[in-house]
C-alpha atoms as a PDB file:
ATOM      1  CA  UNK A   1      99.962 -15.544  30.948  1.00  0.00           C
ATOM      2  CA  UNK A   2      97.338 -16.448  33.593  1.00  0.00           C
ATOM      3  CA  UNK A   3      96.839 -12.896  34.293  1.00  0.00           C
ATOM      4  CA  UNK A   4      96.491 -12.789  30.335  1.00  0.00           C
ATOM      5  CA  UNK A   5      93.587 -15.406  30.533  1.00  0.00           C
ATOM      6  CA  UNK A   6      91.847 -13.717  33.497  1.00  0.00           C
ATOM      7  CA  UNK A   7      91.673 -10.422  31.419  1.00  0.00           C
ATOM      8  CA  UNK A   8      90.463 -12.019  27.854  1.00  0.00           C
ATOM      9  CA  UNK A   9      87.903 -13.948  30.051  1.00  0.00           C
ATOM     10  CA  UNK A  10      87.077 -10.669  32.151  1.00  0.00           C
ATOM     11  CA  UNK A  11      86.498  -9.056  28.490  1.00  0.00           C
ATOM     12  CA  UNK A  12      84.419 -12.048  27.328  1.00  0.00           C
ATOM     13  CA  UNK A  13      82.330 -12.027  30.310  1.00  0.00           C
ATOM     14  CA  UNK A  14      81.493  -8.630  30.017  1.00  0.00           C
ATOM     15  CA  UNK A  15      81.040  -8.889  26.406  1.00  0.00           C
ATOM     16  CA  UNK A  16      78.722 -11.591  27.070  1.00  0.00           C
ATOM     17  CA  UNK A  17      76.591  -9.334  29.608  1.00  0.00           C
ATOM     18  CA  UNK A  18      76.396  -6.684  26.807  1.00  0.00           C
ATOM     19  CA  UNK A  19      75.092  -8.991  24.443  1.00  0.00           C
ATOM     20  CA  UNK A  20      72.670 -10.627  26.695  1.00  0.00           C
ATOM     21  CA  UNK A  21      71.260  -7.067  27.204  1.00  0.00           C
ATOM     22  CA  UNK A  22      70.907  -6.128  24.062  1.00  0.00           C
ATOM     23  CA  UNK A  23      69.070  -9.291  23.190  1.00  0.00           C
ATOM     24  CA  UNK A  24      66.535  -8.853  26.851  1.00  0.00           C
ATOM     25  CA  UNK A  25      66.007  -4.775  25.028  1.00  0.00           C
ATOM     26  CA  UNK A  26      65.412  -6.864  21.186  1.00  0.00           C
ATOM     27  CA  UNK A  27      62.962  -9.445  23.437  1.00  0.00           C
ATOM     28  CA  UNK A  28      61.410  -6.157  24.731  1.00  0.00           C
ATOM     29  CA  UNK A  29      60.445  -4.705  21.727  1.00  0.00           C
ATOM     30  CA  UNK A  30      59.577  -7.431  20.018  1.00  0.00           C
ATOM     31  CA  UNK A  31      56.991  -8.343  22.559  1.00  0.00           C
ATOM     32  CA  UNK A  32      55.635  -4.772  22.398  1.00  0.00           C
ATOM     33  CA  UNK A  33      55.690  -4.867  18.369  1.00  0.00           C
ATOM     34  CA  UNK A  34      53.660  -8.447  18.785  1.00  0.00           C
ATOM     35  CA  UNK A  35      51.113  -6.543  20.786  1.00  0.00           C
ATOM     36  CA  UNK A  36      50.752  -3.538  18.713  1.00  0.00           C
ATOM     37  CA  UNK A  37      50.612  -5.852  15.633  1.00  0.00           C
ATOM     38  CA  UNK A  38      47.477  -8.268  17.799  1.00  0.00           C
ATOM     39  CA  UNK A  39      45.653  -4.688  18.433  1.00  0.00           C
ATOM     40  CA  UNK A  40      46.002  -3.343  14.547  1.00  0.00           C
ATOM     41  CA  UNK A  41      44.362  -7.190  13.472  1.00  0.00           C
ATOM     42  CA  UNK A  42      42.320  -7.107  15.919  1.00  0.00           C
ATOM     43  CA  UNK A  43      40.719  -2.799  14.755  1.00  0.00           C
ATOM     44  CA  UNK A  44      41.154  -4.346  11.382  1.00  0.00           C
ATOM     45  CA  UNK A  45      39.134  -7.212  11.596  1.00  0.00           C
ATOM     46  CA  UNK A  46      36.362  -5.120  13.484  1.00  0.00           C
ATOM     47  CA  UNK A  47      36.364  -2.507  10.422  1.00  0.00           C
ATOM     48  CA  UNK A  48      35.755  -5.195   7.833  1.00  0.00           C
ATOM     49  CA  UNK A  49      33.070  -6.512   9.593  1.00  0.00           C
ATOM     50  CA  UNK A  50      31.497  -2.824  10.379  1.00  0.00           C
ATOM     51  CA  UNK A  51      32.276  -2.910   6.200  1.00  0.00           C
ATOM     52  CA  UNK A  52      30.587  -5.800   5.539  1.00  0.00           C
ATOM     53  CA  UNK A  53      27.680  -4.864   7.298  1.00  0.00           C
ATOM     54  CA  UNK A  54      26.996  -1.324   5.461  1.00  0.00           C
ATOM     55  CA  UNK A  55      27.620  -3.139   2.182  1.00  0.00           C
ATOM     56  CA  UNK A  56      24.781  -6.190   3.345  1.00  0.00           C
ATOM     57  CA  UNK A  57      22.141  -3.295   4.154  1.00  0.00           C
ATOM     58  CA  UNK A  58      23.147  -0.928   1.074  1.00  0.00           C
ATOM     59  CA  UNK A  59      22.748  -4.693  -1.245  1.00  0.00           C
ATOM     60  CA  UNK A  60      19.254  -4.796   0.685  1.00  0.00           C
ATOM     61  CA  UNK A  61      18.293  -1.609   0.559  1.00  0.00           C
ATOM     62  CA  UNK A  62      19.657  -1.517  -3.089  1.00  0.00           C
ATOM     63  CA  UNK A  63      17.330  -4.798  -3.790  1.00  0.00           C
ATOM     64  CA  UNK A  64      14.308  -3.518  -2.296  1.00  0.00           C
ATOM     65  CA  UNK A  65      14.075  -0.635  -4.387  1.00  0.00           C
ATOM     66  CA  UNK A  66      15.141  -2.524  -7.843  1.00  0.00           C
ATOM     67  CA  UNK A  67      12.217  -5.354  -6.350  1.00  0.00           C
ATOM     68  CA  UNK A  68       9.403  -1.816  -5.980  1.00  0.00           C
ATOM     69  CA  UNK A  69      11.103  -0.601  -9.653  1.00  0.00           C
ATOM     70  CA  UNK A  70      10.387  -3.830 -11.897  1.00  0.00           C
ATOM     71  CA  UNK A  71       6.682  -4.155  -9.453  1.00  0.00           C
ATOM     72  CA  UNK A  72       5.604  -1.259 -10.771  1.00  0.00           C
ATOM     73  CA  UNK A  73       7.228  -1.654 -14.446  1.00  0.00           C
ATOM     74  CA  UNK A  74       5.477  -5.060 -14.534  1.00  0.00           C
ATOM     75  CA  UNK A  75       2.131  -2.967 -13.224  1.00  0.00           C
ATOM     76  CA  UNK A  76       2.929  -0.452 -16.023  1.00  0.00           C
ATOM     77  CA  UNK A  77       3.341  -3.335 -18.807  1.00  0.00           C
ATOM     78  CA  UNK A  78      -0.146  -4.609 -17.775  1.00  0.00           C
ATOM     79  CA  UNK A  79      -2.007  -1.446 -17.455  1.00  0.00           C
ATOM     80  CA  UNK A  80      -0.263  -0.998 -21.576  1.00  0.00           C
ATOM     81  CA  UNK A  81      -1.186  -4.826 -22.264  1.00  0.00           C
ATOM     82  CA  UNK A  82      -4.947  -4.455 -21.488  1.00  0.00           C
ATOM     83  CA  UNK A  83      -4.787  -0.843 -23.378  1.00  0.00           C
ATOM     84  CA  UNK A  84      -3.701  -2.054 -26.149  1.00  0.00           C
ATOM     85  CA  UNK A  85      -5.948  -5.304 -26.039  1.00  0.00           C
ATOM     86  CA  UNK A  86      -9.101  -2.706 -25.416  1.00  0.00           C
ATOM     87  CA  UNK A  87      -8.221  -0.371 -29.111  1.00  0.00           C
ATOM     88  CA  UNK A  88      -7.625  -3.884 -30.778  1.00  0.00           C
ATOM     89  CA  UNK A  89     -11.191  -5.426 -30.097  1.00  0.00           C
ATOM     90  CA  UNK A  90     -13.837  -2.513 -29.751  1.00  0.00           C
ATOM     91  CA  UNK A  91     -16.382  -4.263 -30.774  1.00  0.00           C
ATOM     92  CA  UNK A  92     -15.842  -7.321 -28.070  1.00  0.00           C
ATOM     93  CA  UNK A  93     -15.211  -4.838 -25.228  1.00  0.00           C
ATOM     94  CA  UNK A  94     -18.317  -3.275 -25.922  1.00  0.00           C
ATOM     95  CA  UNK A  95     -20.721  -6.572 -26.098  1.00  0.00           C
ATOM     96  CA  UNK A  96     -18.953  -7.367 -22.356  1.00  0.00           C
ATOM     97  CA  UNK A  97     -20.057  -3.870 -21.071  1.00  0.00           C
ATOM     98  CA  UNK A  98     -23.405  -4.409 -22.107  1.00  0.00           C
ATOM     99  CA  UNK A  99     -23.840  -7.582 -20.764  1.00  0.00           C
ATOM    100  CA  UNK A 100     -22.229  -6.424 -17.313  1.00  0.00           C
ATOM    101  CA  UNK A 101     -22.919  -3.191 -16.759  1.00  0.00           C
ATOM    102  CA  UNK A 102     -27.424  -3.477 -17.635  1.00  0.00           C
ATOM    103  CA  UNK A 103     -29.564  -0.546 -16.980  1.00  0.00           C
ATOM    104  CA  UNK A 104     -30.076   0.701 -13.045  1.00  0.00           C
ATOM    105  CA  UNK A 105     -33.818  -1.397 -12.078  1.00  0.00           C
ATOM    106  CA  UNK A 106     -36.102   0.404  -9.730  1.00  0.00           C
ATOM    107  CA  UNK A 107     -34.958  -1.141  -6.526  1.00  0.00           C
ATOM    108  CA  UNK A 108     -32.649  -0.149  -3.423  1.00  0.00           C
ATOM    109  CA  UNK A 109     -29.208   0.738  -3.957  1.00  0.00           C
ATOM    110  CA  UNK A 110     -27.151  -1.795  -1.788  1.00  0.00           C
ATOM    111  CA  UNK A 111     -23.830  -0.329  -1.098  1.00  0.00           C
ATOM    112  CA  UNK A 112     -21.023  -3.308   0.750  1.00  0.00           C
ATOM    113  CA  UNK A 113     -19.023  -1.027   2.769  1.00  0.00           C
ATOM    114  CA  UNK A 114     -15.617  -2.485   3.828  1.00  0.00           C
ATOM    115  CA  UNK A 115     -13.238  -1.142   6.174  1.00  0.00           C
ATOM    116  CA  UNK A 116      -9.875  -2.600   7.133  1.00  0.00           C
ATOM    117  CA  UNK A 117      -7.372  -1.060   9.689  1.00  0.00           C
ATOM    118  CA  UNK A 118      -5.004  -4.321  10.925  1.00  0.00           C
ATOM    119  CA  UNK A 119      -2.178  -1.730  12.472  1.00  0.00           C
ATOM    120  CA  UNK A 120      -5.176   0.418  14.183  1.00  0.00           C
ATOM    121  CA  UNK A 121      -3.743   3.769  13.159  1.00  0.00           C
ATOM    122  CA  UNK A 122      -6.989   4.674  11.185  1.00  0.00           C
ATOM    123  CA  UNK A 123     -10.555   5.830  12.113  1.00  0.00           C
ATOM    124  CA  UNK A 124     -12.340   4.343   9.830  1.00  0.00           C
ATOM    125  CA  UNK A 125     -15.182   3.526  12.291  1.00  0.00           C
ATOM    126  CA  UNK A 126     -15.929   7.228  12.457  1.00  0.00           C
ATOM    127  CA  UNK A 127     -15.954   7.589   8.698  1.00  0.00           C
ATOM    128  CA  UNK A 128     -18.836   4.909   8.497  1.00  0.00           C
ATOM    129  CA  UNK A 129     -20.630   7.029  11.295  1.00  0.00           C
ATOM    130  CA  UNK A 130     -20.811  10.028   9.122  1.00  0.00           C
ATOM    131  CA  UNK A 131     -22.083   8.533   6.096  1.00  0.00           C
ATOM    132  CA  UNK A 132     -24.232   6.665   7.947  1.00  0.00           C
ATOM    133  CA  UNK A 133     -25.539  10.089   9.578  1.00  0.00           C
ATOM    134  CA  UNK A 134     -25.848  11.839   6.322  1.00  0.00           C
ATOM    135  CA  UNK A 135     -27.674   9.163   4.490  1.00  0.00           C
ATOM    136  CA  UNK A 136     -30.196   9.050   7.161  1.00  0.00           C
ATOM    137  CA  UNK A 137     -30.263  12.972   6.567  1.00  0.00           C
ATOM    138  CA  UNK A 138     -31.229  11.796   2.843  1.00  0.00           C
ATOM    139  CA  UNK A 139     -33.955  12.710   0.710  1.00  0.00           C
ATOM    140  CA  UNK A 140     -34.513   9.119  -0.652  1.00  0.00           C
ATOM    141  CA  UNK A 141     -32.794   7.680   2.601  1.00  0.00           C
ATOM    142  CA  UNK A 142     -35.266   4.417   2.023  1.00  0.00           C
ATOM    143  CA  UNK A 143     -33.998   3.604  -1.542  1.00  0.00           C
ATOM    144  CA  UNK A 144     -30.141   3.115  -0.013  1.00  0.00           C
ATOM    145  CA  UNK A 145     -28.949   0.171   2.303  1.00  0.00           C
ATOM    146  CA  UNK A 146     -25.489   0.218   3.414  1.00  0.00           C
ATOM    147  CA  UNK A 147     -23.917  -3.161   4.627  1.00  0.00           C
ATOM    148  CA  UNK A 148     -20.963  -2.499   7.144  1.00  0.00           C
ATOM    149  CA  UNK A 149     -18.302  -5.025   7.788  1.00  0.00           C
ATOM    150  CA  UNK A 150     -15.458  -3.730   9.549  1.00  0.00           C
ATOM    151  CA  UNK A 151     -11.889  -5.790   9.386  1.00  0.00           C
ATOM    152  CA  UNK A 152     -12.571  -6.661   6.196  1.00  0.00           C
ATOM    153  CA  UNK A 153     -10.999  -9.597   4.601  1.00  0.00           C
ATOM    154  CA  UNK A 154     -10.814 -10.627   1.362  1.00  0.00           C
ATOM    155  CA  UNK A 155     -13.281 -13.770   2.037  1.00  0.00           C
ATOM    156  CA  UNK A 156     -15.285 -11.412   3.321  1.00  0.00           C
ATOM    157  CA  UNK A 157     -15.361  -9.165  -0.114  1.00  0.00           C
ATOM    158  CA  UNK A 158     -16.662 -12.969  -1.456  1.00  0.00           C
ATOM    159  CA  UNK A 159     -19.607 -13.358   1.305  1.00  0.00           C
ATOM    160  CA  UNK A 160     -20.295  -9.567   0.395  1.00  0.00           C
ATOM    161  CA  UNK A 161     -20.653 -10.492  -3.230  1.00  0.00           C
ATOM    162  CA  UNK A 162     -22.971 -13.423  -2.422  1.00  0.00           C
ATOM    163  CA  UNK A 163     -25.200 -12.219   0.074  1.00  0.00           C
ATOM    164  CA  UNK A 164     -25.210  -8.383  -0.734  1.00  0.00           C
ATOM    165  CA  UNK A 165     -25.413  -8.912  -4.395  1.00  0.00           C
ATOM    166  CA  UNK A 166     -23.913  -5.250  -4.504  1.00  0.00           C
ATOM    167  CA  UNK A 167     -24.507  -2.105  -7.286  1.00  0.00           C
ATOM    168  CA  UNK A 168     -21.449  -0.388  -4.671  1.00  0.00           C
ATOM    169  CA  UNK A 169     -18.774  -1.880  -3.212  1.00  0.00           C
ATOM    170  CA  UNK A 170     -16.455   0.334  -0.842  1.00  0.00           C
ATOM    171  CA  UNK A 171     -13.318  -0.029   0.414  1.00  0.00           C
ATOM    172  CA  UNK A 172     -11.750   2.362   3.155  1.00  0.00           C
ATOM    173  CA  UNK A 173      -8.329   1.587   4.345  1.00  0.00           C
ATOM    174  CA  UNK A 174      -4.420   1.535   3.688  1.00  0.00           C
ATOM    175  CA  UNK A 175      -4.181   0.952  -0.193  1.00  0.00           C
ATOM    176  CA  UNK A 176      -1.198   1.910  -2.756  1.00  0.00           C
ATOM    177  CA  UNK A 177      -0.513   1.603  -6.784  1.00  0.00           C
ATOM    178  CA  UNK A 178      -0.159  -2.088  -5.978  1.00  0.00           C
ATOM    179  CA  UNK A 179      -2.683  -3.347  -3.910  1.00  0.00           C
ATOM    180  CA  UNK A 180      -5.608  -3.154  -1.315  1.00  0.00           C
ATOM    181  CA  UNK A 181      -4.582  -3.648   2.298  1.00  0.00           C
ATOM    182  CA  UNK A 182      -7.091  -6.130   3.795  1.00  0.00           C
ATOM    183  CA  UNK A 183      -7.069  -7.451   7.333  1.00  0.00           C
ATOM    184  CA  UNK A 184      -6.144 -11.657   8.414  1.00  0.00           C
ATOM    185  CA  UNK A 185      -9.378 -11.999  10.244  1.00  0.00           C
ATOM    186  CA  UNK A 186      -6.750 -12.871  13.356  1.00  0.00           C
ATOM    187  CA  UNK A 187      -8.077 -11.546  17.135  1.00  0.00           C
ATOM    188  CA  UNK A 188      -4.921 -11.994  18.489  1.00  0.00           C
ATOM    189  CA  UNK A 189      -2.488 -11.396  16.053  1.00  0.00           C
ATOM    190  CA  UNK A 190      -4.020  -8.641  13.444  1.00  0.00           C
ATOM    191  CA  UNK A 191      -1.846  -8.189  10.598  1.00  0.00           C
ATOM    192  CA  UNK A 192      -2.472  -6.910   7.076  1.00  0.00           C
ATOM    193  CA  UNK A 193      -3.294  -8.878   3.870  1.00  0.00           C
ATOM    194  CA  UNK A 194      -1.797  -7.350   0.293  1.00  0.00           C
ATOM    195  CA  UNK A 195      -4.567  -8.146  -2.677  1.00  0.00           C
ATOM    196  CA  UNK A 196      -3.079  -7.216  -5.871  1.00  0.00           C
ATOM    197  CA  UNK A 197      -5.437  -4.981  -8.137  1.00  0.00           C
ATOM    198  CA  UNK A 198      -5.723  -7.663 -10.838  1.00  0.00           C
ATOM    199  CA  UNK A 199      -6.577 -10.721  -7.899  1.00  0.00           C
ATOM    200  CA  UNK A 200      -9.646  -7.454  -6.973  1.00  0.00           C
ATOM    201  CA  UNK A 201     -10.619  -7.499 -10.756  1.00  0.00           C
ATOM    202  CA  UNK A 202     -11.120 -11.209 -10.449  1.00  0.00           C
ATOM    203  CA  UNK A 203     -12.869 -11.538  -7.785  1.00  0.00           C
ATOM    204  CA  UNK A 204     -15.335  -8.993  -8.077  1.00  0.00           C
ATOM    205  CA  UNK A 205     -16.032  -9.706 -11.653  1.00  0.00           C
ATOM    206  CA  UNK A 206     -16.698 -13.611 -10.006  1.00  0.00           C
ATOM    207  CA  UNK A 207     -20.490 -12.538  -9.875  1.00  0.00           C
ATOM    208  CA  UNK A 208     -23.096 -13.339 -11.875  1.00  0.00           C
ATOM    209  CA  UNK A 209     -23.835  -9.194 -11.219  1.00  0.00           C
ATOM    210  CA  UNK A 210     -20.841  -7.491 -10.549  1.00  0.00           C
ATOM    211  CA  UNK A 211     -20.946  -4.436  -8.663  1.00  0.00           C
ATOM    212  CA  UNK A 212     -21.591  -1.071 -10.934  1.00  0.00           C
ATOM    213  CA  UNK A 213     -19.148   0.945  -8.503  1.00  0.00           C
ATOM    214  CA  UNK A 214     -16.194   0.664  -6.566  1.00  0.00           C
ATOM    215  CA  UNK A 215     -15.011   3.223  -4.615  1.00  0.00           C
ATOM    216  CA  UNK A 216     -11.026   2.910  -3.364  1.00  0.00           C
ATOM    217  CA  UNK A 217     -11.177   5.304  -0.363  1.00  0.00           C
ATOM    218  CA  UNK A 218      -7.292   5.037   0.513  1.00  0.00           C
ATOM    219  CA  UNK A 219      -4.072   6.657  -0.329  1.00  0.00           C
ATOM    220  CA  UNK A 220      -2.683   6.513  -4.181  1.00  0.00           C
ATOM    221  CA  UNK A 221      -5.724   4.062  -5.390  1.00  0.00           C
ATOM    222  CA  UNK A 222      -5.553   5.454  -9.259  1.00  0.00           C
ATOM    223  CA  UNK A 223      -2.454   4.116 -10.529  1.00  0.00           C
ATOM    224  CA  UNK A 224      -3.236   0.290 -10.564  1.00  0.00           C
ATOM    225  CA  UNK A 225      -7.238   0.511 -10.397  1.00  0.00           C
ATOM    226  CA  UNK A 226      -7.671   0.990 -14.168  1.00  0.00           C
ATOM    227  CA  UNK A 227      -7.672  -3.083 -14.128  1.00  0.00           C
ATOM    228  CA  UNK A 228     -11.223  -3.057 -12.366  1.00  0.00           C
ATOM    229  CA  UNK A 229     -12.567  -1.795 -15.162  1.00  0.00           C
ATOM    230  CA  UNK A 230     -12.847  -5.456 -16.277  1.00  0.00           C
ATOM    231  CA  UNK A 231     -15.104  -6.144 -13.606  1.00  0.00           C
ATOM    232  CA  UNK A 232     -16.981  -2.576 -12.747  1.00  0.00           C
ATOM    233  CA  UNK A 233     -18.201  -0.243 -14.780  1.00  0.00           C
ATOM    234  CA  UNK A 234     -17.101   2.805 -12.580  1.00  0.00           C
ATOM    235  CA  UNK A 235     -13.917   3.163 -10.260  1.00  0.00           C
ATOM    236  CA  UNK A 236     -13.873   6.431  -7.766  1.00  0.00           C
ATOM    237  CA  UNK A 237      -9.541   6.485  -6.334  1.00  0.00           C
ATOM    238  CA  UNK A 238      -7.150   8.870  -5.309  1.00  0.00           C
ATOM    239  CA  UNK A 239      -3.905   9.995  -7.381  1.00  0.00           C
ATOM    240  CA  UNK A 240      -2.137  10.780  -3.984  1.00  0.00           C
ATOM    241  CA  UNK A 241      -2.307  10.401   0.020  1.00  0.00           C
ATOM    242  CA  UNK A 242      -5.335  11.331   1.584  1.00  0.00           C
ATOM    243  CA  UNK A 243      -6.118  11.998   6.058  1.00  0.00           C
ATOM    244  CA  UNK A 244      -8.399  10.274   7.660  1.00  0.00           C
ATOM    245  CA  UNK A 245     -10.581  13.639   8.046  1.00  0.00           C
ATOM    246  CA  UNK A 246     -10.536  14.208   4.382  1.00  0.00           C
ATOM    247  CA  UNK A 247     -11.175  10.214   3.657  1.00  0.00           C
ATOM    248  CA  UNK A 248     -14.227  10.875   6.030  1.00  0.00           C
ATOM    249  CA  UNK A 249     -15.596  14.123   4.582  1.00  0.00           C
ATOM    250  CA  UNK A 250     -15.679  12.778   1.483  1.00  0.00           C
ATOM    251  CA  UNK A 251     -17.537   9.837   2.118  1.00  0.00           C
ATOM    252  CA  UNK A 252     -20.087  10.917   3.898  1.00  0.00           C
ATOM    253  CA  UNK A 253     -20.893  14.156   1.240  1.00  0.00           C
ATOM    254  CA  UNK A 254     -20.198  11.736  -1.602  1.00  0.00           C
ATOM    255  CA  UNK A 255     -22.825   8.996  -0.064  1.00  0.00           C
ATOM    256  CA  UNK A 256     -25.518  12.069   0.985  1.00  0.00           C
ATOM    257  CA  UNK A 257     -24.973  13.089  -2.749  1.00  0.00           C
ATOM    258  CA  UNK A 258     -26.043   9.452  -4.340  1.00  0.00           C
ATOM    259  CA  UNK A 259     -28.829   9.147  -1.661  1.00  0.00           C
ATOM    260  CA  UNK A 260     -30.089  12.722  -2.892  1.00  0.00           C
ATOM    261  CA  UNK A 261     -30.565  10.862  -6.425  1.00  0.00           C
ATOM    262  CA  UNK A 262     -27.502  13.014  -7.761  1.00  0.00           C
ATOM    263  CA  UNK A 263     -25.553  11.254 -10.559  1.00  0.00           C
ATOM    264  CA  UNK A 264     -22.499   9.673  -9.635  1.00  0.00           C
ATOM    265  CA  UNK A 265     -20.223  12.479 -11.240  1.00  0.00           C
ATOM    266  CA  UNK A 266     -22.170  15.353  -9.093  1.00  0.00           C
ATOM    267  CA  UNK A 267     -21.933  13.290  -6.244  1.00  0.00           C
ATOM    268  CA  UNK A 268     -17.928  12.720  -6.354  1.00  0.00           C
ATOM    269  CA  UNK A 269     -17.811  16.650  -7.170  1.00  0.00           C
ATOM    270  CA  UNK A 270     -19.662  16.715  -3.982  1.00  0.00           C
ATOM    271  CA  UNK A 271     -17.835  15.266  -2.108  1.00  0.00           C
ATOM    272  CA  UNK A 272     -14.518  17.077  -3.275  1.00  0.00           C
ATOM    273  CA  UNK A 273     -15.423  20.719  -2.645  1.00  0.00           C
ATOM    274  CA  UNK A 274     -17.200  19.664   0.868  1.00  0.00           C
ATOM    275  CA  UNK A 275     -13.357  18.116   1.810  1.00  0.00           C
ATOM    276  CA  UNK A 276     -12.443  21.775  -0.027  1.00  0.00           C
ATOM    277  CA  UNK A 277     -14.866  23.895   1.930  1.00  0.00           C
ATOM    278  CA  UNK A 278     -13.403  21.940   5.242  1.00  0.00           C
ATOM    279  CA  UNK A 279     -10.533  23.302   5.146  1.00  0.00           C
ATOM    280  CA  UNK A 280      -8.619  20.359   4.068  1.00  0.00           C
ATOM    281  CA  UNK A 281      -6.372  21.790   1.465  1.00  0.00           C
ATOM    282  CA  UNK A 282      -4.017  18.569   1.362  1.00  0.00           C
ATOM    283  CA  UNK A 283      -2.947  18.579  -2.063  1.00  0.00           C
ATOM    284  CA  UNK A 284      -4.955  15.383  -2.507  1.00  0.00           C
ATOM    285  CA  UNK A 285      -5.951  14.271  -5.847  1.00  0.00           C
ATOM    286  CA  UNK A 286      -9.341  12.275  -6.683  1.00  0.00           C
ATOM    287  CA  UNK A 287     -10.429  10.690 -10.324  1.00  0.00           C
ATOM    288  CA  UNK A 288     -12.880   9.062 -11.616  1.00  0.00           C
ATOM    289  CA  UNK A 289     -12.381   6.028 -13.992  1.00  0.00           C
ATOM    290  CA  UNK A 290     -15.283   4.849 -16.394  1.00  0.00           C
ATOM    291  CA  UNK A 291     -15.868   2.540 -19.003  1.00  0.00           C
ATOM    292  CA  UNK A 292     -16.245   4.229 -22.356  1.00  0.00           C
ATOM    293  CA  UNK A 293     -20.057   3.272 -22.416  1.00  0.00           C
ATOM    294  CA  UNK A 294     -21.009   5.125 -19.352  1.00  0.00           C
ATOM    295  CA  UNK A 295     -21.509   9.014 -19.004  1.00  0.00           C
ATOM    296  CA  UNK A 296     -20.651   9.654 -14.995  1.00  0.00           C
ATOM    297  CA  UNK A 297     -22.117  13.029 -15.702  1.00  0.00           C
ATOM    298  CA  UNK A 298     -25.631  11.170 -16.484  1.00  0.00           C
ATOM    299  CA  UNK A 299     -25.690   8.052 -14.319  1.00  0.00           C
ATOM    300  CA  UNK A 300     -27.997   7.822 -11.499  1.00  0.00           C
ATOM    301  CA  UNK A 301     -27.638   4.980  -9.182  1.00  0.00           C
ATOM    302  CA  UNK A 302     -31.031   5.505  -6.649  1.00  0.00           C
ATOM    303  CA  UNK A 303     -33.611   5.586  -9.091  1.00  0.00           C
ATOM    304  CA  UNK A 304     -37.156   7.529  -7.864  1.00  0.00           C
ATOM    305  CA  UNK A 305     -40.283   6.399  -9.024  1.00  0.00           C
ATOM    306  CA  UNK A 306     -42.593   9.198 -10.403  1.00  0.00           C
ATOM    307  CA  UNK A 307     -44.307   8.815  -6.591  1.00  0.00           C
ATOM    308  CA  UNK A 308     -41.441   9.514  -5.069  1.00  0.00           C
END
C-alpha cells in the first residue's frame, strides 16, 4: 500500500508540474496578447486623432468657402437692391446726378493719387514715376496736379478729400470684388486694411464735391465698384488680374491721355492698346462704369481756354 501511495503521489506530482506549465505557456500568451492589444489602442487612438484632424481642416476649409459664397451673394443682392431702387425712381436719381456731378470749371484738374502695398510685393512707386514722367511730357502739363501719398490709408482717402478737394481720385494696389486693400499706417508692423466697396461709396460721397472719377487700378475692381456710382460719376476697374507692368503702362498712357485734353473714354482706350502694343497680352479685362447722365465718349476733364 505505501508503495501504492508513493506512486498516486509520484502521478500527482507530475500531474501538478504539467499543469503548472501549461498555466506559465497560458501566462505567456496572455502577456503577449495584452501587449499586442496596448499597441492596436494605442495605432487606433493615433488614427482617430490623424481623423479628427482632416475632418477639423475639411469643416474649415468647407466654412471658408460657404463664408466667400454668401459674401459675394450678399454683394450680388446689393448690387440687384440698388438696381432695382435706380429703374424705380428715375426721376430722383437724376436730380442727385445733377447736383453732384456739375459741369467741369476752367481750373486745374487735381488728381489724389493713392498707393498702398502693406506686404511690399508691388511696385507701385514706379507706376507713380511713369505717370508722373508722362504728364510732365503733356501738352497742357500746367492744367493737371497730381497729389501722391504712398501707404495710403483710409484716413488718409478723408485728408485727401479735404485738402485736395479732388475731380480724380486713384487708387493703385491689392483690391478684389469685395474690397480695397489699404495699408494700417503701422512702421513697424505693416499690415493691410479691407474697406468694403459700399464703406468707399460713403466716404467719398462725404464731400461737399465728390470726386468726378475714380480709378480702381488693382486686380478684379469691376464686380463690387458699381456701388460708387452713388458717390462718382465715373468708375475706371478691371474685370480680372492685372501685373504690375500692365497696372503701370496703363496709368501712365491713361494720365498722358487726360493731360493731352482727351476725353476720359479716349484716354482709357489709350491706355489699353499702349498695355496692348507692350506686349502685355495678359488676358486682362478693363471697363468703364458711368452714370447714365454722362457720355465718357464726350467728357473732358482738363478744360483749355481758347488761349491755350
Amino acid at each position: 500500500m505505501a508503495r501504492t501511495y508513493r506512486r498516486n503521489s509520484d502521478s500527482a506530482e507530475r500531474k501538478a508540474i504539467g499543469e503548472d506549465t501549461k498555466v506559465a505557456k497560458a501566462s505567456t500568451k496572455l502577456g503577449n496578447l495584452a501587449r499586442d492589444l496596448a499597441t492596436a489602442q494605442t495605432n487606433l487612438d493615433r488614427e482617430m486623432q490623424a481623423a479628427i484632424r482632416r475632418d477639423e481642416t475639411k469643416r474649415k476649409a468647407a466654412s471658408r468657402a460657404a463664408d466667400q459664397a454668401d459674401a459675394r451673394r450678399r454683394q450680388s443682392e446689393k448690387t440687384h437692391a440698388r438696381e432695382v431702387a435706380r429703374l424705380s425712381s428715375p426721376t430722383v436719381r437724376y436730380v442727385h446726378e445733377l447736383r453732384t456731378v456739375p459741369a467741369p470749371k476752367a481750373e486745374q484738374l487735381r488728381v489724389l493719387y493713392l498707393t498702398a502695398n502693406p506686404e511690399q510685393n508691388l511696385r507701385t512707386d514706379a507706376e507713380v514715376r511713369g505717370v508722373q514722367d508722362q504728364v510732365r511730357r503733356a501738352l497742357h502739363r500746367d492744367l493737371i496736379t497730381i497729389d501722391y501719398r504712398p501707404a495710403a490709408t483710409a484716413d488718409d482717402l478723408i485728408a485727401g478729400l479735404n485738402d485736395l478737394r479732388p475731380h480724380v481720385v486713384h487708387f493703385s494696389g491689392h483690391a478684389g470684388d469685395a474690397a480695397l486693400l489699404f495699408d494700417n499706417g503701422s512702421v513697424e508692423a505693416p499690415e493691410g486694411r479691407d474697406v468694403p466697396y459700399d464703406l468707399l461709396a460713403r466716404a467719398l460721397g462725404a464731400t461737399d464735391v465728390p470726386p468726378v472719377l475714380v480709378v480702381l487700378n488693382g486686380c478684379d475692381t469691376l464686380a463690387g465698384a458699381d456701388v460708387l456710382l452713388e458717390s462718382t460719376a465715373v468708375i475706371v476697374a478691371t474685370a480680372s488680374s492685372i501685373s504690375d507692368l500692365a497696372a503701370s503702362v496703363f496709368a501712365a498712357k491713361f494720365y498722358a491721355a487726360i493731360a493731352a485734353a482727351q476725353t476720359i473714354g479716349a484716354a482709357v482706350d489709350q491706355g489699353s492698346v499702349s498695355v496692348d502694343l507692350a506686349g502685355l497680352d495678359e488676358g486682362w479685362k478693363l471697363d468703364v462704369l458711368a452714370r447714365t447722365d454722362v457720355d465718357t465718349a464726350q467728357r473732358v476733364l482738363v478744360q483749355v481756354s481758347a488761349a491755350d
